[in-house]
PDB file of N, CA and C in Angstrom:
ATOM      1  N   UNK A   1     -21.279-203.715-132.426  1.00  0.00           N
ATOM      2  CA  UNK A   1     -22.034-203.495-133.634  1.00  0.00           C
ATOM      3  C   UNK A   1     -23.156-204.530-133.689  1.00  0.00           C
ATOM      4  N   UNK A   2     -24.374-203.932-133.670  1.00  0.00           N
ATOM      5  CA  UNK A   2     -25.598-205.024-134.152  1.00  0.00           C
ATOM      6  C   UNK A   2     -25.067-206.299-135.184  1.00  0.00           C
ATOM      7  N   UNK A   3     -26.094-206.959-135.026  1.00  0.00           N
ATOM      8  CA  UNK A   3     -25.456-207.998-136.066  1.00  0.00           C
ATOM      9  C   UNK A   3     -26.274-207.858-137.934  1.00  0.00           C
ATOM     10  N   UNK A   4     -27.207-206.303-137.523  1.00  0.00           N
ATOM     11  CA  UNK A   4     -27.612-206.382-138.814  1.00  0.00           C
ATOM     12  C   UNK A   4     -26.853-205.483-139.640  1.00  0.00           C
ATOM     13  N   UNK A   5     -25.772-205.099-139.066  1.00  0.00           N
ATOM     14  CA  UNK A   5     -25.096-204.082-139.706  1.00  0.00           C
ATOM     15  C   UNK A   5     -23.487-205.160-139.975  1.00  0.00           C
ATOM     16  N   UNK A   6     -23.668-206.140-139.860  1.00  0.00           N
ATOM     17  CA  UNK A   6     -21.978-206.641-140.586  1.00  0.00           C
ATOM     18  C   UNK A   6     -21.838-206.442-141.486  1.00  0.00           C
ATOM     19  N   UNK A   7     -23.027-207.030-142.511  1.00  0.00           N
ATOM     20  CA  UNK A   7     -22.623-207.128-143.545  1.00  0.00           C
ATOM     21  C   UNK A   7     -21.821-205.920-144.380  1.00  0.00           C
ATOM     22  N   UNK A   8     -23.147-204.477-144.146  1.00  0.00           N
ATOM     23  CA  UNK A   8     -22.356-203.445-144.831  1.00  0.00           C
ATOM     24  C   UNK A   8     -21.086-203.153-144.337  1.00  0.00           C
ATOM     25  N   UNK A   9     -20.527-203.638-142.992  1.00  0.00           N
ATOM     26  CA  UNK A   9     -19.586-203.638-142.387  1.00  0.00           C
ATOM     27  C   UNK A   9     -18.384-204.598-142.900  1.00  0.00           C
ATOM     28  N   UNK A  10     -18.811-205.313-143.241  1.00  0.00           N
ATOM     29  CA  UNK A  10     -17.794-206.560-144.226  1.00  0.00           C
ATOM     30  C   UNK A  10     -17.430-205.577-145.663  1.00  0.00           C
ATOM     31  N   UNK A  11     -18.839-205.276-146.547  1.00  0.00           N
ATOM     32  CA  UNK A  11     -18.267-205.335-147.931  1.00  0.00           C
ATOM     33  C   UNK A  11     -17.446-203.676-147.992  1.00  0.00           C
ATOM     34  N   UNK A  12     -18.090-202.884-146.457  1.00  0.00           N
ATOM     35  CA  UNK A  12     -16.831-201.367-147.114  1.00  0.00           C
ATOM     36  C   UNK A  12     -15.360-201.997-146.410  1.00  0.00           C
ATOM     37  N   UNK A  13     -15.603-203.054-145.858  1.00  0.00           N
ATOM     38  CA  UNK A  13     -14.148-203.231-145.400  1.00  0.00           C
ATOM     39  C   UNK A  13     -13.321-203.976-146.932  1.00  0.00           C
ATOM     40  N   UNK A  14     -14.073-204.803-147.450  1.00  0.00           N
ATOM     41  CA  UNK A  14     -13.538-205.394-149.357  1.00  0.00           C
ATOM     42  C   UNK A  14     -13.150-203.792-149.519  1.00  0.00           C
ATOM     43  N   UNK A  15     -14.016-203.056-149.513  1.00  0.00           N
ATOM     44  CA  UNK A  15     -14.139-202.045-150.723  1.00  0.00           C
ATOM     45  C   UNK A  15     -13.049-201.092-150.517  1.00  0.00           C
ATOM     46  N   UNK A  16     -12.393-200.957-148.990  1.00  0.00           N
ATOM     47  CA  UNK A  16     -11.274-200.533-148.675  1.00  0.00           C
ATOM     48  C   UNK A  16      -9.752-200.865-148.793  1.00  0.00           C
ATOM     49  N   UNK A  17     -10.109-202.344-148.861  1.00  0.00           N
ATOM     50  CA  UNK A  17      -9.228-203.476-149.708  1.00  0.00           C
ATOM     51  C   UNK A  17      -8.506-202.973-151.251  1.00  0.00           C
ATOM     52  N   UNK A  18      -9.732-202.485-151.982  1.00  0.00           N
ATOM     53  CA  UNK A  18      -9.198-202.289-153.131  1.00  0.00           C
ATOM     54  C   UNK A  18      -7.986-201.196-153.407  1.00  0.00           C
ATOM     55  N   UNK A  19      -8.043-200.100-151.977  1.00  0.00           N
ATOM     56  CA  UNK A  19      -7.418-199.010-151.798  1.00  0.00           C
ATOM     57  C   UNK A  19      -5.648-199.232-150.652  1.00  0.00           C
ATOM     58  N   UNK A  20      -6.082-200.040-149.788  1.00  0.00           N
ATOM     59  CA  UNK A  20      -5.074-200.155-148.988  1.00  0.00           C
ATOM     60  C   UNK A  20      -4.950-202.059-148.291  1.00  0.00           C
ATOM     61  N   UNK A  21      -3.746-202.147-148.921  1.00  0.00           N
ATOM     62  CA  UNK A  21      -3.675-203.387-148.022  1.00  0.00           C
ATOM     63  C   UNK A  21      -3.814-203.925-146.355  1.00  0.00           C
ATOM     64  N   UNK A  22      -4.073-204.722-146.158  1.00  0.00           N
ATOM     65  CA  UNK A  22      -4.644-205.524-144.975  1.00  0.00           C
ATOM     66  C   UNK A  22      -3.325-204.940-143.991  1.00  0.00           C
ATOM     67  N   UNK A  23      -3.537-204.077-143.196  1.00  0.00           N
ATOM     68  CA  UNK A  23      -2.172-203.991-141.633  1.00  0.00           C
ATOM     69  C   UNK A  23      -1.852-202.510-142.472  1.00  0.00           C
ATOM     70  N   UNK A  24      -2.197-201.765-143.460  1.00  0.00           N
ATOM     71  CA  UNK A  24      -1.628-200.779-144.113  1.00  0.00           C
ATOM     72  C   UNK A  24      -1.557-199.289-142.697  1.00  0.00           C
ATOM     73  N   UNK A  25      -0.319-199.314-142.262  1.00  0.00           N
ATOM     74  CA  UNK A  25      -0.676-197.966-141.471  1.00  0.00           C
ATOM     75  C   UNK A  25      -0.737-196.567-142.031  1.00  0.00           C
ATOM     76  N   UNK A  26      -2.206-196.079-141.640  1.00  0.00           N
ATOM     77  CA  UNK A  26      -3.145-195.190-141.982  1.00  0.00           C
ATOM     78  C   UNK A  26      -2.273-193.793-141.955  1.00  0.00           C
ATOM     79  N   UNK A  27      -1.499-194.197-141.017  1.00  0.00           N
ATOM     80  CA  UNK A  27      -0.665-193.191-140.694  1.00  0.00           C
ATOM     81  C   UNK A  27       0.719-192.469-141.895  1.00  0.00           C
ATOM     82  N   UNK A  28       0.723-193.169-142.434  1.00  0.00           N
ATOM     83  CA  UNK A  28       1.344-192.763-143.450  1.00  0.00           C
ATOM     84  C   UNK A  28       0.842-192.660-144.797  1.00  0.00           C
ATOM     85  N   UNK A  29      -0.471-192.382-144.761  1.00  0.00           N
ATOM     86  CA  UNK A  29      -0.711-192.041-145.970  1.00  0.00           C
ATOM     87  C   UNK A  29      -1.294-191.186-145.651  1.00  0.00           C
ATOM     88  N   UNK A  30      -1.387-189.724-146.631  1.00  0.00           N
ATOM     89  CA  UNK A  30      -1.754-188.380-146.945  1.00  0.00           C
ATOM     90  C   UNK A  30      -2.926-188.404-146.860  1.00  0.00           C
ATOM     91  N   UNK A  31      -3.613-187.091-146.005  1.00  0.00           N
ATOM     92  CA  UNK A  31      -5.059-186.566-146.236  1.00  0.00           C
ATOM     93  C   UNK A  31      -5.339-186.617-147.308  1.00  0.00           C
ATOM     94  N   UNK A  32      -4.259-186.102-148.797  1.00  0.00           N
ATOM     95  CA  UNK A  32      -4.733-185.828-149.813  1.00  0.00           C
ATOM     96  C   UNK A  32      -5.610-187.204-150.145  1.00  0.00           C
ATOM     97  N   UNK A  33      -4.698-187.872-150.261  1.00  0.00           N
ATOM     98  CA  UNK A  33      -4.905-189.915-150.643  1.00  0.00           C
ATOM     99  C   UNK A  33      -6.092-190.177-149.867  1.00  0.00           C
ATOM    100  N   UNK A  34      -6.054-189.760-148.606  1.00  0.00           N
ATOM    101  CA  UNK A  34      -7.614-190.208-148.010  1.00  0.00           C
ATOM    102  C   UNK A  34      -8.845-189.880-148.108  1.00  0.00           C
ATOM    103  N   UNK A  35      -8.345-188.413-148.702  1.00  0.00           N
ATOM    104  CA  UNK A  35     -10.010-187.860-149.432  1.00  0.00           C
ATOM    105  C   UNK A  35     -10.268-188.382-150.745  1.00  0.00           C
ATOM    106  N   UNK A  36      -9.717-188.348-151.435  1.00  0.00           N
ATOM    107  CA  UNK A  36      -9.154-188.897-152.448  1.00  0.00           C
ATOM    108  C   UNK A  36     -10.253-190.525-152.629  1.00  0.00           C
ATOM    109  N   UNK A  37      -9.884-191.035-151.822  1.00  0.00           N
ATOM    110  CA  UNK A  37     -10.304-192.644-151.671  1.00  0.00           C
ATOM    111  C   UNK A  37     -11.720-192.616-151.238  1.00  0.00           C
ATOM    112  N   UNK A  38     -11.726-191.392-150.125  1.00  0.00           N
ATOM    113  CA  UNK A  38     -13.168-191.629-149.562  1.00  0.00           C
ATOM    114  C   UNK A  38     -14.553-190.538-150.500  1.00  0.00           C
ATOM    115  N   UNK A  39     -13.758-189.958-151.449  1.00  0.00           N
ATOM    116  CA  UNK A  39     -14.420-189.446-152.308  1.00  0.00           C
ATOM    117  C   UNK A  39     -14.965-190.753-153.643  1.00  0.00           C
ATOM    118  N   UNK A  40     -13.911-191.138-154.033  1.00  0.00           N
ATOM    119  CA  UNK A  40     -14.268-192.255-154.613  1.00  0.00           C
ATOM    120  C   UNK A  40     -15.219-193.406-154.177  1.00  0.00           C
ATOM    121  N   UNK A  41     -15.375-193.879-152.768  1.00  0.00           N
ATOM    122  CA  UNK A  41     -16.280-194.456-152.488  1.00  0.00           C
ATOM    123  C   UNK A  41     -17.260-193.996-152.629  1.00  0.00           C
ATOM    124  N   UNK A  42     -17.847-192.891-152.031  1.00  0.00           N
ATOM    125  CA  UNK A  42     -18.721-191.815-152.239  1.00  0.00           C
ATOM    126  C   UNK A  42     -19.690-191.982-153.429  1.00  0.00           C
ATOM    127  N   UNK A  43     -18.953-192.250-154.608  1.00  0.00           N
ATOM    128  CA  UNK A  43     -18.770-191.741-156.024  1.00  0.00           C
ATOM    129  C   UNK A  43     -19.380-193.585-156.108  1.00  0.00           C
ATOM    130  N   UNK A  44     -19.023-194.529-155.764  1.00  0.00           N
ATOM    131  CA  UNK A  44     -19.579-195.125-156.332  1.00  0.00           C
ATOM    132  C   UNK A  44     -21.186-196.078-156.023  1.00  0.00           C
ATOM    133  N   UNK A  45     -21.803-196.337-157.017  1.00  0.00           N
ATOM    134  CA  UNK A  45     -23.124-197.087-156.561  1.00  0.00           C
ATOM    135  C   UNK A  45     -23.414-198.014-155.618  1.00  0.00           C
ATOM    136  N   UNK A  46     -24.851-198.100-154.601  1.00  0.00           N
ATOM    137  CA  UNK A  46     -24.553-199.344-153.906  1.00  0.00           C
ATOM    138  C   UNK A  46     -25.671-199.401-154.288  1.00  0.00           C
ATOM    139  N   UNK A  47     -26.300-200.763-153.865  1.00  0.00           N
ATOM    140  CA  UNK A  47     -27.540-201.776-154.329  1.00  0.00           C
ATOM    141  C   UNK A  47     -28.681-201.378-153.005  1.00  0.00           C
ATOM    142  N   UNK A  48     -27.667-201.370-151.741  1.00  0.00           N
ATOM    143  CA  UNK A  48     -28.613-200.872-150.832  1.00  0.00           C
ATOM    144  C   UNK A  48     -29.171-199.946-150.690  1.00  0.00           C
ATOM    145  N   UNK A  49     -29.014-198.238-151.623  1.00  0.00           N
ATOM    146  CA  UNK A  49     -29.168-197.426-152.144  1.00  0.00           C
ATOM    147  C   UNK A  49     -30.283-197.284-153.581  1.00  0.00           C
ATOM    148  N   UNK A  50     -29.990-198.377-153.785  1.00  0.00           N
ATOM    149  CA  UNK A  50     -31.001-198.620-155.048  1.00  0.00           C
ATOM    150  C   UNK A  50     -30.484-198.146-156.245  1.00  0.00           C
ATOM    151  N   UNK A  51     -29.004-198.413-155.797  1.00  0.00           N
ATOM    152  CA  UNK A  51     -27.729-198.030-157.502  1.00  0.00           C
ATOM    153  C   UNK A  51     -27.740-196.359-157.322  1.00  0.00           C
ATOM    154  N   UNK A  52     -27.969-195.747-156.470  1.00  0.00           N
ATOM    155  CA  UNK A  52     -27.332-194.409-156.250  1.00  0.00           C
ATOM    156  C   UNK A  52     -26.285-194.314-155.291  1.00  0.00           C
ATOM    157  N   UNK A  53     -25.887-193.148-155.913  1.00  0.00           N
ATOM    158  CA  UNK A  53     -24.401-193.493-154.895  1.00  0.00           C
ATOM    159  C   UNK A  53     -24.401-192.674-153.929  1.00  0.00           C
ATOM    160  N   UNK A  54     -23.866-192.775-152.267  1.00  0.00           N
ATOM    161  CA  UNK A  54     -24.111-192.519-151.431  1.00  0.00           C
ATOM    162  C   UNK A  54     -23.981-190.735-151.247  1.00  0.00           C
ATOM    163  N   UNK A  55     -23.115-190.692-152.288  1.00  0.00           N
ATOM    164  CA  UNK A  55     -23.004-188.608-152.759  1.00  0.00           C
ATOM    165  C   UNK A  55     -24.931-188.380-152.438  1.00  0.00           C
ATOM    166  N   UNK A  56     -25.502-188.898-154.071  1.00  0.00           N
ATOM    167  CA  UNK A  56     -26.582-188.686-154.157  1.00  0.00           C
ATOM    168  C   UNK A  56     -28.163-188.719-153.109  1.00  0.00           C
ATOM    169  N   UNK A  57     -27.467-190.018-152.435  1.00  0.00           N
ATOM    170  CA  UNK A  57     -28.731-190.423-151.272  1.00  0.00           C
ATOM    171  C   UNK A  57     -28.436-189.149-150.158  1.00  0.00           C
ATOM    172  N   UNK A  58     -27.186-188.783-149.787  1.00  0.00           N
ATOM    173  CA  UNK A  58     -26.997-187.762-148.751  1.00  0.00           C
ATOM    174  C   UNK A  58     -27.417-186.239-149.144  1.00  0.00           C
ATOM    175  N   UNK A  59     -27.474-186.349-150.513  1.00  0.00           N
ATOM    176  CA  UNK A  59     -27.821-184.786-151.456  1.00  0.00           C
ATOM    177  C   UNK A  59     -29.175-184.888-151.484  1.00  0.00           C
ATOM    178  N   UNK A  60     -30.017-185.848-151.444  1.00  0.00           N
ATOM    179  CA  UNK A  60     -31.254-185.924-151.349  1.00  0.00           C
ATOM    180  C   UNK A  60     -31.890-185.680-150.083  1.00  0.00           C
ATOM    181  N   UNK A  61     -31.554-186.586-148.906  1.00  0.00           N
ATOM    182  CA  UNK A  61     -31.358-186.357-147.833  1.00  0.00           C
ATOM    183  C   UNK A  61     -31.964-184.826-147.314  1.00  0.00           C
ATOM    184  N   UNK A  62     -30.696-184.206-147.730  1.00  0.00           N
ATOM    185  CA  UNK A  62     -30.744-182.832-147.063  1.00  0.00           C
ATOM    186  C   UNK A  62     -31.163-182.280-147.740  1.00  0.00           C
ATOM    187  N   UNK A  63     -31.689-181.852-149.002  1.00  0.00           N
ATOM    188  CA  UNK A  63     -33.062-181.338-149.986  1.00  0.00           C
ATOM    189  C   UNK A  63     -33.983-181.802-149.080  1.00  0.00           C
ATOM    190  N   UNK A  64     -34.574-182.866-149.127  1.00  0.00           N
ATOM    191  CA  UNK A  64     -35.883-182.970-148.331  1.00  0.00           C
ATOM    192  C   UNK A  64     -35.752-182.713-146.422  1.00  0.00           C
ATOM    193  N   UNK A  65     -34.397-182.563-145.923  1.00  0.00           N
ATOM    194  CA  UNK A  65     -34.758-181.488-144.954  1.00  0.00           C
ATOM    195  C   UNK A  65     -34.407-180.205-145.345  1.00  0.00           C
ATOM    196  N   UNK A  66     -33.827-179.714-145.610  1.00  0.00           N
ATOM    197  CA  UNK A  66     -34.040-178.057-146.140  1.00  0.00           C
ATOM    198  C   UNK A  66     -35.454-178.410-146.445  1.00  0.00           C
ATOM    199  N   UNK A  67     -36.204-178.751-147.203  1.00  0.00           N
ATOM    200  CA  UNK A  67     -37.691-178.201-147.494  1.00  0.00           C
ATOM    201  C   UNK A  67     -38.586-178.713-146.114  1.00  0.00           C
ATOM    202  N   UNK A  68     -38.423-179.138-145.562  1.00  0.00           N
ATOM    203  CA  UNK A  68     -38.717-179.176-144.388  1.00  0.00           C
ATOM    204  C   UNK A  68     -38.628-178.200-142.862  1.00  0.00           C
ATOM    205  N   UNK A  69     -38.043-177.545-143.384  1.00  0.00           N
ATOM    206  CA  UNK A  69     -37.494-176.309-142.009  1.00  0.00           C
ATOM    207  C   UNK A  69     -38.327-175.128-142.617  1.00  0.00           C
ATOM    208  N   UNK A  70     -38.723-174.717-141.459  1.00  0.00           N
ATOM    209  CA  UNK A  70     -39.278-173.465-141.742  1.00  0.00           C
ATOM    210  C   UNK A  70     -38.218-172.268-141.792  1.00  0.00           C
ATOM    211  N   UNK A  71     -38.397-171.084-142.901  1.00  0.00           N
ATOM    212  CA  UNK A  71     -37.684-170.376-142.922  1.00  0.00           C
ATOM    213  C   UNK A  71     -38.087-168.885-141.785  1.00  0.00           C
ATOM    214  N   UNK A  72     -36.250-168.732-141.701  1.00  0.00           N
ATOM    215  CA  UNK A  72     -36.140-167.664-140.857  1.00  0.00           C
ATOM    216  C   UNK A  72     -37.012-166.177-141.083  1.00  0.00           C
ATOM    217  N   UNK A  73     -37.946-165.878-140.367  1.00  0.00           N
ATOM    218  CA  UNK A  73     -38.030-164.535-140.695  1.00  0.00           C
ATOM    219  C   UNK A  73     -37.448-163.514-139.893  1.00  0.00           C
TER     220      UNK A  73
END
């Protein structure tokens, strides 16, 4: 991993913290629980985003490519 990417690499590892303890095997916890969690991250704001939450930046995202593609005739 570059070294300009730790950081966001550090704070979703906190932010995963809040969900599962440190050695927690992944393996026993439910798809349901994991969408669940990774929906919630999703859901919440980041600063590097500019306080939108990563739902929104990816919904934007792909609006401005959909309007970008030419349509099928």
């Amino acid at each position: 991993m570059p070294p300009w990417q730790r950081g966001s690499n550090e704070n979703t590892n906190g932010l995963l913290r809040q969900f599962f303890l440190k050695g927690t095997d992944l393996n026993d916890i439910s798809q349901t629980e994991l969408n669940d969690m990774a929906r919630l991250m999703n859901q919440r704001p980041r600063k590097t985003l500019g306080r939108i939450t990563p739902e929104e930046a990816i919904a934007e995202e792909l609006a401005a490519f959909g309007s970008t593609v030419a349509p099928e005739t």
